[in-house]
PDB file of N, CA and C in Angstrom:
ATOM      1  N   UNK A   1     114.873 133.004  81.639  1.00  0.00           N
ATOM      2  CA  UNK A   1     114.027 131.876  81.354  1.00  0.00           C
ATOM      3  C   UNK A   1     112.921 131.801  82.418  1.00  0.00           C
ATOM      4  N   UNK A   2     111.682 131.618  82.565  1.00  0.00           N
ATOM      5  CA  UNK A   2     110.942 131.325  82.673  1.00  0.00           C
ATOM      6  C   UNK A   2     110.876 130.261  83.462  1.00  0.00           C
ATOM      7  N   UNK A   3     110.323 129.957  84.442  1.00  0.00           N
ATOM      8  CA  UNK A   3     110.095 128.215  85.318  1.00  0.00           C
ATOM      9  C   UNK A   3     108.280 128.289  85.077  1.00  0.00           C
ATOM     10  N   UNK A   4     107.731 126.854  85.119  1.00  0.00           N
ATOM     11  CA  UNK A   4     106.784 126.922  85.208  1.00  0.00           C
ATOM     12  C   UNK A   4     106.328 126.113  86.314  1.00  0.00           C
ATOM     13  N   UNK A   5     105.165 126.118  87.152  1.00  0.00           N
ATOM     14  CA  UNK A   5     104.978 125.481  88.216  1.00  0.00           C
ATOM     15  C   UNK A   5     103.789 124.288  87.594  1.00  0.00           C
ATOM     16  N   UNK A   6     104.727 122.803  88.088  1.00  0.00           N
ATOM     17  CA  UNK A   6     103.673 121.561  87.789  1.00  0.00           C
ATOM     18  C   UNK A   6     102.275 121.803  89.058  1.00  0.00           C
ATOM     19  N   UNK A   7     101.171 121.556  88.038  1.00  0.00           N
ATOM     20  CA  UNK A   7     100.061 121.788  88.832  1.00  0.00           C
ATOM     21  C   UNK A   7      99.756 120.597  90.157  1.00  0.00           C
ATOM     22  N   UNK A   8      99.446 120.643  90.942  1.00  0.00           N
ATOM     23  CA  UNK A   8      99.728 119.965  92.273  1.00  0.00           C
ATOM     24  C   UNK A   8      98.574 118.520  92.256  1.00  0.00           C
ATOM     25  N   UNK A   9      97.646 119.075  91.132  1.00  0.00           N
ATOM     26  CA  UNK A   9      96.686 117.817  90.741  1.00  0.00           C
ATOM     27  C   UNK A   9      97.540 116.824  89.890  1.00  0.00           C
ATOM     28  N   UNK A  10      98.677 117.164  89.391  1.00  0.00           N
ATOM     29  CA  UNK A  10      99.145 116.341  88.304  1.00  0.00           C
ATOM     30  C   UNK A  10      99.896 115.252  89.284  1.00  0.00           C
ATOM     31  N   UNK A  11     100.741 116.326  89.968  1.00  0.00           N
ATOM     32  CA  UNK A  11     101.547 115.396  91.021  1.00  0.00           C
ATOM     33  C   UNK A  11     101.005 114.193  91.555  1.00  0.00           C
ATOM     34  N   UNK A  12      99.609 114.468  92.492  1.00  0.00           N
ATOM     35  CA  UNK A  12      98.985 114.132  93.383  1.00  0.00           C
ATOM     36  C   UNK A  12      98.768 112.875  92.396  1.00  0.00           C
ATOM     37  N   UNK A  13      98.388 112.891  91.013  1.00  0.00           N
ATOM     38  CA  UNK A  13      97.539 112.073  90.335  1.00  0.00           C
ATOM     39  C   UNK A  13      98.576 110.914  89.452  1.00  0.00           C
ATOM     40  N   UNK A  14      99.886 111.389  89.516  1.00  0.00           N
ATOM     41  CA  UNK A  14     101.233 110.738  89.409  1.00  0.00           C
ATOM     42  C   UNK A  14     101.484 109.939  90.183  1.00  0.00           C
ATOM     43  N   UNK A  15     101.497 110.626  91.336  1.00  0.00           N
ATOM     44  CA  UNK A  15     102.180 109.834  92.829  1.00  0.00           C
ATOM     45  C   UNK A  15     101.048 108.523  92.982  1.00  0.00           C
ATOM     46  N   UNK A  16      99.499 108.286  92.378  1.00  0.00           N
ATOM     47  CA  UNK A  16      98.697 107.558  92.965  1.00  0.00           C
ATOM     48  C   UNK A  16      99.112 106.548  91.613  1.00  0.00           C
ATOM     49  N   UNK A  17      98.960 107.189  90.683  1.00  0.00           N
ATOM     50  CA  UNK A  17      99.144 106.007  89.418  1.00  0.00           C
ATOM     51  C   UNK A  17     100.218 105.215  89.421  1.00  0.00           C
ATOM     52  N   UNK A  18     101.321 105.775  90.174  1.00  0.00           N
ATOM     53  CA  UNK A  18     102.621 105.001  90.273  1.00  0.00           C
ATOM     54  C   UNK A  18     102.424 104.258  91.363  1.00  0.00           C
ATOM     55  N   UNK A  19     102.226 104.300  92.312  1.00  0.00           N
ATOM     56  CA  UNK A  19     101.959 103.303  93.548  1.00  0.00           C
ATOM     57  C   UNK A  19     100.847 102.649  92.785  1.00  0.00           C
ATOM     58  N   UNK A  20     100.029 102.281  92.328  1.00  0.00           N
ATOM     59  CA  UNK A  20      99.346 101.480  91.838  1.00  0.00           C
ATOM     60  C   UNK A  20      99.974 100.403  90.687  1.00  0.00           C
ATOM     61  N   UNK A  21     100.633 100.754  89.998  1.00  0.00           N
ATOM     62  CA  UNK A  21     101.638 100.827  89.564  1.00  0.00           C
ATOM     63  C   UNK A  21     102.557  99.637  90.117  1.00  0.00           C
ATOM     64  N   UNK A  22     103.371 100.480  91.025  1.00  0.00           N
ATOM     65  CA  UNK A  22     104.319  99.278  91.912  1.00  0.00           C
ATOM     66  C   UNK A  22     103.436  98.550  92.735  1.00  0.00           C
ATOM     67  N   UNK A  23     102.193  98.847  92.932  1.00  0.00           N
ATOM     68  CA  UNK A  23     101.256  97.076  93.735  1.00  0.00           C
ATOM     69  C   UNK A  23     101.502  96.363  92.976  1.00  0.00           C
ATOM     70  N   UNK A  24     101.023  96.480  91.885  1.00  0.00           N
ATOM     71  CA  UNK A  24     100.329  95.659  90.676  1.00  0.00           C
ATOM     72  C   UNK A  24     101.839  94.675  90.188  1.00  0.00           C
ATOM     73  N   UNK A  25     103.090  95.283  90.316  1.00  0.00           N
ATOM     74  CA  UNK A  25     104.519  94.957  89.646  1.00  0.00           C
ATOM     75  C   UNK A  25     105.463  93.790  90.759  1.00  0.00           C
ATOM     76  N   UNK A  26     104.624  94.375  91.970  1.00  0.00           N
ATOM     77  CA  UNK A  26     105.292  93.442  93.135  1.00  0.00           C
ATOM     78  C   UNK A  26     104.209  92.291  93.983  1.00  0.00           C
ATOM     79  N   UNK A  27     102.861  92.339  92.900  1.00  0.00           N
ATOM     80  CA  UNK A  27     101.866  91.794  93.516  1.00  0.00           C
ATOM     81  C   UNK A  27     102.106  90.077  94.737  1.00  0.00           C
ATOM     82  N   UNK A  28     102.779  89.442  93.201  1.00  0.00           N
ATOM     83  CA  UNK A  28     103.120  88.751  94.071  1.00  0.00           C
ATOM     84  C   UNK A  28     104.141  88.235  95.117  1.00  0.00           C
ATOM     85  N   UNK A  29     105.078  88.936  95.303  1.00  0.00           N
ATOM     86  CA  UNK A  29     105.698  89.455  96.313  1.00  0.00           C
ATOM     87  C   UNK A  29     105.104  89.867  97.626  1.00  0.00           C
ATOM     88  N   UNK A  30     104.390  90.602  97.181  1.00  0.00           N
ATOM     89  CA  UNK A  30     103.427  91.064  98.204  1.00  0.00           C
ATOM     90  C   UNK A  30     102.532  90.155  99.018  1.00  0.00           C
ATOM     91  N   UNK A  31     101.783  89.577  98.087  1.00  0.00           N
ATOM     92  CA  UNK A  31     101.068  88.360  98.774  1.00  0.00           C
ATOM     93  C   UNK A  31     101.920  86.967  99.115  1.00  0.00           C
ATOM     94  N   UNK A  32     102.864  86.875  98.840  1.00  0.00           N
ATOM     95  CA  UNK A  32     103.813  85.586 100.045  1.00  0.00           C
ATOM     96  C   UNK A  32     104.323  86.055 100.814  1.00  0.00           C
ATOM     97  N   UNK A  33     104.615  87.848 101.150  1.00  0.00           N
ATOM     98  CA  UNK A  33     104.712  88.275 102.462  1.00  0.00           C
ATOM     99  C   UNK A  33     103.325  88.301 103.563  1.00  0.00           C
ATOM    100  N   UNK A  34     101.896  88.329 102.626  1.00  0.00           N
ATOM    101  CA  UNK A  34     100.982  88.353 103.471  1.00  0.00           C
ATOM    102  C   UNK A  34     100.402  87.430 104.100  1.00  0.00           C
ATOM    103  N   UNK A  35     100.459  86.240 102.944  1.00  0.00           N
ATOM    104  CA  UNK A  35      99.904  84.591 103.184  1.00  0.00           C
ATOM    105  C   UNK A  35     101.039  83.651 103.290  1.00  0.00           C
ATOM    106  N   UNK A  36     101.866  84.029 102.441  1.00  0.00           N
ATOM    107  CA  UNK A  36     103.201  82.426 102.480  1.00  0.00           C
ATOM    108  C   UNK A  36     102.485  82.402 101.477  1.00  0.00           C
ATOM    109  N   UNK A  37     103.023  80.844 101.226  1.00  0.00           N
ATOM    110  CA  UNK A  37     102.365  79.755 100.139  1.00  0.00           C
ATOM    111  C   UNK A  37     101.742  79.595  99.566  1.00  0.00           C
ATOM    112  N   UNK A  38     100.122  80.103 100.010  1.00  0.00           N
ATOM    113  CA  UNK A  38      98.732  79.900  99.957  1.00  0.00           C
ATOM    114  C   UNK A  38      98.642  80.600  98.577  1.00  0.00           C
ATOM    115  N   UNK A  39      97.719  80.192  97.847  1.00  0.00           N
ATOM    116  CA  UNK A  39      97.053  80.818  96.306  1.00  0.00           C
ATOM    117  C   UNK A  39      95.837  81.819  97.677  1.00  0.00           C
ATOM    118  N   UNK A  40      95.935  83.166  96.771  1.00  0.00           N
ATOM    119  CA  UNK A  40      94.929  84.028  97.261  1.00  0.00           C
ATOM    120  C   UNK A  40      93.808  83.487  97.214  1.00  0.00           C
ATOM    121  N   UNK A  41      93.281  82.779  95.946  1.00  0.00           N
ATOM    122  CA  UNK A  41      91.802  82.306  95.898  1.00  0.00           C
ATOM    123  C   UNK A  41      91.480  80.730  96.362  1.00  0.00           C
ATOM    124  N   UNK A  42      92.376  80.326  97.445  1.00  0.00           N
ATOM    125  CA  UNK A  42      92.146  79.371  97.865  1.00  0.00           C
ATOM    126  C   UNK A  42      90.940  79.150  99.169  1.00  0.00           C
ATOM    127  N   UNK A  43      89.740  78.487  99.164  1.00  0.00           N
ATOM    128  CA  UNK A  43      88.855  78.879  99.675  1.00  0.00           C
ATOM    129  C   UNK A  43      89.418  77.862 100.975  1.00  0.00           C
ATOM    130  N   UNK A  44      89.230  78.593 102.317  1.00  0.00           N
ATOM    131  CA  UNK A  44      88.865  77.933 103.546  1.00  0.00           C
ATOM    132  C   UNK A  44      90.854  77.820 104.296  1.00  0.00           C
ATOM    133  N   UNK A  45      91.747  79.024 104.225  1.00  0.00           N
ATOM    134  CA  UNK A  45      92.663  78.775 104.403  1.00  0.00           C
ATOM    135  C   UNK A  45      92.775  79.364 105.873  1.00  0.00           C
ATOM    136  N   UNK A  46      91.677  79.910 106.020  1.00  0.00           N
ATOM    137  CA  UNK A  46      92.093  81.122 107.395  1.00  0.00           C
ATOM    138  C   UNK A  46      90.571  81.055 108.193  1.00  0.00           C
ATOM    139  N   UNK A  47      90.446  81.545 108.730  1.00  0.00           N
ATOM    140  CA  UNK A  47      89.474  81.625 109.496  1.00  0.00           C
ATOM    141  C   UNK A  47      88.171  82.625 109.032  1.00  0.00           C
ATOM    142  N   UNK A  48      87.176  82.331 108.819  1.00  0.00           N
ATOM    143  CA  UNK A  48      85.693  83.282 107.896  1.00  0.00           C
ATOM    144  C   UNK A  48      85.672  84.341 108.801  1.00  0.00           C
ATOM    145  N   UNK A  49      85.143  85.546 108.794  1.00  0.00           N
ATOM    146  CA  UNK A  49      85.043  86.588 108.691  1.00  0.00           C
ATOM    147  C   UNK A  49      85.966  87.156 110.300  1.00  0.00           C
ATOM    148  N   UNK A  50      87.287  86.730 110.370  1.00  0.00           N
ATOM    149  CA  UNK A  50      87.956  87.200 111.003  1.00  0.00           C
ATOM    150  C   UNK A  50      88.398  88.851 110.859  1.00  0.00           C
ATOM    151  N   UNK A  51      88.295  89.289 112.008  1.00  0.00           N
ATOM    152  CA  UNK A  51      88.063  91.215 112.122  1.00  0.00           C
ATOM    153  C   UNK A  51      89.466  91.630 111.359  1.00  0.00           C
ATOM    154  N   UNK A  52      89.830  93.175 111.205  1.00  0.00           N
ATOM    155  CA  UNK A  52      91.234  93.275 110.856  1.00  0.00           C
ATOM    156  C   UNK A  52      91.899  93.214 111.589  1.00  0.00           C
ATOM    157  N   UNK A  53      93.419  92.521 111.812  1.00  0.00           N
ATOM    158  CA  UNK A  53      94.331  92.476 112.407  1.00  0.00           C
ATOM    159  C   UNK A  53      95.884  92.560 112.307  1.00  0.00           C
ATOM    160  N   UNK A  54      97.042  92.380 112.663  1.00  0.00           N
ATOM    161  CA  UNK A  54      98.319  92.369 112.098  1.00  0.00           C
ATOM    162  C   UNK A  54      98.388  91.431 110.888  1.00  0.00           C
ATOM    163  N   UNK A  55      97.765  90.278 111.381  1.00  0.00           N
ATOM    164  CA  UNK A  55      97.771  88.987 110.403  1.00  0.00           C
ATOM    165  C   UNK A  55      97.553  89.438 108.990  1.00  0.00           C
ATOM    166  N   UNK A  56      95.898  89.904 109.304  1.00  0.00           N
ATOM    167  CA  UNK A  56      95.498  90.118 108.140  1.00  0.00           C
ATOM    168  C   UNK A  56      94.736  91.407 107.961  1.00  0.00           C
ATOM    169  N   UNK A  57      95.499  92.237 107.688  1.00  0.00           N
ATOM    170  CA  UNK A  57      95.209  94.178 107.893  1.00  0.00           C
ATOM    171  C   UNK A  57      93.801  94.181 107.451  1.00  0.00           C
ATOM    172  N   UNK A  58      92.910  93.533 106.409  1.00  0.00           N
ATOM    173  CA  UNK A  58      91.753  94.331 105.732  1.00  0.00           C
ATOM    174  C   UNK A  58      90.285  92.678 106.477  1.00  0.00           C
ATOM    175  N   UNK A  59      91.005  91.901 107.132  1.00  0.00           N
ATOM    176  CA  UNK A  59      90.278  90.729 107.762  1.00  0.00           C
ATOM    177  C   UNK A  59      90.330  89.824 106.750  1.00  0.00           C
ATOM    178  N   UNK A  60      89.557  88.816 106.628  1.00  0.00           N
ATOM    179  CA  UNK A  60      88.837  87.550 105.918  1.00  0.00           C
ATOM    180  C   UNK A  60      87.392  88.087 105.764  1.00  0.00           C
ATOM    181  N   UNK A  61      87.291  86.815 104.416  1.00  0.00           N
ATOM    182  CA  UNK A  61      85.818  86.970 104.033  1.00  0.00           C
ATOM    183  C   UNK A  61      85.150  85.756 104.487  1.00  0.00           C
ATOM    184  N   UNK A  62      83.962  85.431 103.970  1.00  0.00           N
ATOM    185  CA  UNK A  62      83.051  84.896 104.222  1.00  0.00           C
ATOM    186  C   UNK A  62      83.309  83.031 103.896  1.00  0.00           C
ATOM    187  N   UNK A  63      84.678  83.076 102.860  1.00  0.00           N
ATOM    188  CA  UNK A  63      85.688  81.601 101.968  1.00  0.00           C
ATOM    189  C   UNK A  63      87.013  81.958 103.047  1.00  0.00           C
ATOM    190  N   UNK A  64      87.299  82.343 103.985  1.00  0.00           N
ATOM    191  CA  UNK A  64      88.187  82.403 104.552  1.00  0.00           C
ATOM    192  C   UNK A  64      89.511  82.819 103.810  1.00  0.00           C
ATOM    193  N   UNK A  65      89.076  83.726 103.207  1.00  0.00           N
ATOM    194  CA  UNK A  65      90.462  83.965 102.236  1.00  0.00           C
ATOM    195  C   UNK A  65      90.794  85.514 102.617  1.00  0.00           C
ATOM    196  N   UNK A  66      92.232  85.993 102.420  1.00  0.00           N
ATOM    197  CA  UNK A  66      92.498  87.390 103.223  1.00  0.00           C
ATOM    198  C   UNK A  66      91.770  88.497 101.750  1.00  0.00           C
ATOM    199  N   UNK A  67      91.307  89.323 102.101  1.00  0.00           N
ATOM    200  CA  UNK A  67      90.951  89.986 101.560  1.00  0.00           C
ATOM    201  C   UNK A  67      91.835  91.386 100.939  1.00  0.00           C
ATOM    202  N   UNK A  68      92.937  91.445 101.400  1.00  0.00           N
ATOM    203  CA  UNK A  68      94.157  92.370 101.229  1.00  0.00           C
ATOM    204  C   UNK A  68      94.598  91.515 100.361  1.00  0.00           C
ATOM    205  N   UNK A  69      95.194  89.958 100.241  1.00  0.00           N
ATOM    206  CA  UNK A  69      95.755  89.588  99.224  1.00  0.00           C
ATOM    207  C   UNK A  69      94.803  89.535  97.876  1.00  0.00           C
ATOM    208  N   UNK A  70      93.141  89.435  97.945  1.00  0.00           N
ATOM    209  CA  UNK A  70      92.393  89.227  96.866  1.00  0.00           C
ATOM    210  C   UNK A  70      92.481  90.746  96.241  1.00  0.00           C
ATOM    211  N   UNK A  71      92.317  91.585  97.047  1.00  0.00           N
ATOM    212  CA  UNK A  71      92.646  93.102  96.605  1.00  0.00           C
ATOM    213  C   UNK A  71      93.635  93.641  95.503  1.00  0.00           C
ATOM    214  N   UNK A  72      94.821  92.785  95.996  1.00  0.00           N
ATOM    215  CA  UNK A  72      96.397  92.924  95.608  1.00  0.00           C
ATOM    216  C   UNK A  72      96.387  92.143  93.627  1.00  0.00           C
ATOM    217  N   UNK A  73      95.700  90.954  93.968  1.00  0.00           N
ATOM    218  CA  UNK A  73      95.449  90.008  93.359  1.00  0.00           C
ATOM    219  C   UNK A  73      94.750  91.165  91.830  1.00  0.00           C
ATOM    220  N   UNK A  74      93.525  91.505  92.691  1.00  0.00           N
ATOM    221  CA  UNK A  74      92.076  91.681  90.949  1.00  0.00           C
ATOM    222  C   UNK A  74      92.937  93.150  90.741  1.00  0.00           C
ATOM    223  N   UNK A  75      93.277  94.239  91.415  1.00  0.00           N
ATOM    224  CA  UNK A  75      93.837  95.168  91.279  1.00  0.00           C
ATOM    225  C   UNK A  75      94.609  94.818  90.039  1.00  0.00           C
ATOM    226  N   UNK A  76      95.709  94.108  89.589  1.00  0.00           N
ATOM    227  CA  UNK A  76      96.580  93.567  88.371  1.00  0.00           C
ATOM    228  C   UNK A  76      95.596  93.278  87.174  1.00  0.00           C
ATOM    229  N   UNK A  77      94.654  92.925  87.469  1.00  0.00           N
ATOM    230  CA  UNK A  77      93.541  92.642  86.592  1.00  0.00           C
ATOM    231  C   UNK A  77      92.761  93.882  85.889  1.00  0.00           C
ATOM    232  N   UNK A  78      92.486  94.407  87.361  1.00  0.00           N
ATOM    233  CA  UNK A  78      91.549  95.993  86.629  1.00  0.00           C
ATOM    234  C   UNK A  78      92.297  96.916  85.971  1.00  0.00           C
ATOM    235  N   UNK A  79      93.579  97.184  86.308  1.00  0.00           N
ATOM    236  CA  UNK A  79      94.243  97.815  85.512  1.00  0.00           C
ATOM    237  C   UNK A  79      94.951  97.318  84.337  1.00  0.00           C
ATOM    238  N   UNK A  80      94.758  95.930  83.896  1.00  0.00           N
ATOM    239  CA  UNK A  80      95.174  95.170  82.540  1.00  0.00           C
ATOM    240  C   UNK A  80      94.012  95.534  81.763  1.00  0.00           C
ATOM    241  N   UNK A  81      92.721  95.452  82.340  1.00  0.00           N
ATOM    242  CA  UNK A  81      91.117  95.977  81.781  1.00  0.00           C
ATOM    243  C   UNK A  81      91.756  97.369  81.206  1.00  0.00           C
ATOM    244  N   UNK A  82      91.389  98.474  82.079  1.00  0.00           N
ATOM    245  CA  UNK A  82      91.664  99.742  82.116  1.00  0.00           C
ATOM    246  C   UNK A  82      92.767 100.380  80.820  1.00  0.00           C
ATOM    247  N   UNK A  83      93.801  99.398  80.742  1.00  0.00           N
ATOM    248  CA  UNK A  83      94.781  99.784  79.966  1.00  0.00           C
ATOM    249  C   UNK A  83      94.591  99.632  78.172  1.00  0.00           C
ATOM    250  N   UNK A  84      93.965  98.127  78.424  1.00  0.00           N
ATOM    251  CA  UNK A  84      93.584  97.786  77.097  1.00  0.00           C
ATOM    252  C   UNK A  84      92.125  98.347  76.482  1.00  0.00           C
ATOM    253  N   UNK A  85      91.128  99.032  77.819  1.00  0.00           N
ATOM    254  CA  UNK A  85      90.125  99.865  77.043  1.00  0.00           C
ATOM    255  C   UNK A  85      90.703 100.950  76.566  1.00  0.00           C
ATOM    256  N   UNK A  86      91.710 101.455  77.580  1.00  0.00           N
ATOM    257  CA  UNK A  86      92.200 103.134  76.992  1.00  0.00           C
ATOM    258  C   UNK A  86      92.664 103.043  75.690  1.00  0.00           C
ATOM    259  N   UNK A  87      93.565 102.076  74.964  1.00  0.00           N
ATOM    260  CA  UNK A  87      94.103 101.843  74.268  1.00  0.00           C
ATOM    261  C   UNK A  87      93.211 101.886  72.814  1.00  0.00           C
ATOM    262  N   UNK A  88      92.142 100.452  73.034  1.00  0.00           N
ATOM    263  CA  UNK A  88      91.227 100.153  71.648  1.00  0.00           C
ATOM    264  C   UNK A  88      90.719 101.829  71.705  1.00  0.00           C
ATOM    265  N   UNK A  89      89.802 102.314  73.154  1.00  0.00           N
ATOM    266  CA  UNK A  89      89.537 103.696  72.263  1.00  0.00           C
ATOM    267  C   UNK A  89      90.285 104.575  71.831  1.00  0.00           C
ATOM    268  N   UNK A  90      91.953 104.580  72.125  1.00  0.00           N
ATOM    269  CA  UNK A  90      92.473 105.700  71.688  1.00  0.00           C
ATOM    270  C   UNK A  90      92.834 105.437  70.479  1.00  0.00           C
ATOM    271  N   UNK A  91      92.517 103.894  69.970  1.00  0.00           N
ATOM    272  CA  UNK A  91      93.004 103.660  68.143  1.00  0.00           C
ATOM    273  C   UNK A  91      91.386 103.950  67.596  1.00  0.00           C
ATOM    274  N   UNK A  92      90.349 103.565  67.802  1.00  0.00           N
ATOM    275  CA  UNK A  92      89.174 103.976  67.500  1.00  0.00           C
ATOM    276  C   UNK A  92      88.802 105.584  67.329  1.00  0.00           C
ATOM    277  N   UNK A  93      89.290 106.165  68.463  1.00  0.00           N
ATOM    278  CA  UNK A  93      89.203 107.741  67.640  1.00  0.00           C
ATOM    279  C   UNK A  93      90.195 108.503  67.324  1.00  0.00           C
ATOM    280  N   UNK A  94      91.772 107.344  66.806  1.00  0.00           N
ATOM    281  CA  UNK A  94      92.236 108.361  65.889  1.00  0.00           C
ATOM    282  C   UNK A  94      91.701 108.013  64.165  1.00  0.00           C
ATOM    283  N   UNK A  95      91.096 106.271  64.451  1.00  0.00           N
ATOM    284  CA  UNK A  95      90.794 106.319  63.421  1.00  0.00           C
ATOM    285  C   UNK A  95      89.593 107.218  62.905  1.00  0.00           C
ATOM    286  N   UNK A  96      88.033 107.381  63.646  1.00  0.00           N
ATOM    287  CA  UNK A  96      87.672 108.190  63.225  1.00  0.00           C
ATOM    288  C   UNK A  96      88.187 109.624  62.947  1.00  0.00           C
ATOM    289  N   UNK A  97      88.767 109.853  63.486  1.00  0.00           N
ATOM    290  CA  UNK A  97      89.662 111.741  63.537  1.00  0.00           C
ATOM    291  C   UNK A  97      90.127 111.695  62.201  1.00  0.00           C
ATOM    292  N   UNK A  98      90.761 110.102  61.502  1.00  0.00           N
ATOM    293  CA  UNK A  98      91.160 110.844  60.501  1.00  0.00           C
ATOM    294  C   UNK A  98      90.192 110.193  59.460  1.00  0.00           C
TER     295      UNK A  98
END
């Protein structure tokens, strides 16, 4: 028998879709380990354009809000986008195909 070798782009491109993947599944989990309590889009909770730090790995913005949790946050979003475009076009050209 024969083995065949998985191409190392597939892997690479597996391993990223799945961690994206588990952000998106533990989002909010994630963000009451980063903030507590706080709603991500709550304006004026932290300090405005504080640098990166332990606190807050990616800093604050300009609404004092952490920018790692808003990340965590639209990320769930773009890939709800992403999923449901792939989708309408993949029924759109099987309908044209057939």
């Amino acid at each position: 028998m024969r083995q065949t070798k998985l191409d190392p782009k597939l892997i690479i491109g597996s391993i990223i879709i799945f961690s994206l993947i588990f952000l998106v599944l533990f989002q909010p989990l994630l963000n009451k380990l980063i903030i507590g309590d706080t709603n991500p889009l709550t304006v004026g909770v932290f300090p405005m354009y504080e640098p990166p730090s332990l606190r807050h790995p990616l800093g604050t913005d300009r609404f004092g809000r952490d920018i790692l949790a808003l990340t965590l946050l639209s990320l769930r979003y773009s890939l709800t986008v992403g999923a449901i475009a792939g989708a309408i076009s993949t029924i759109i050209g099987i309908i044209v195909g057939f």
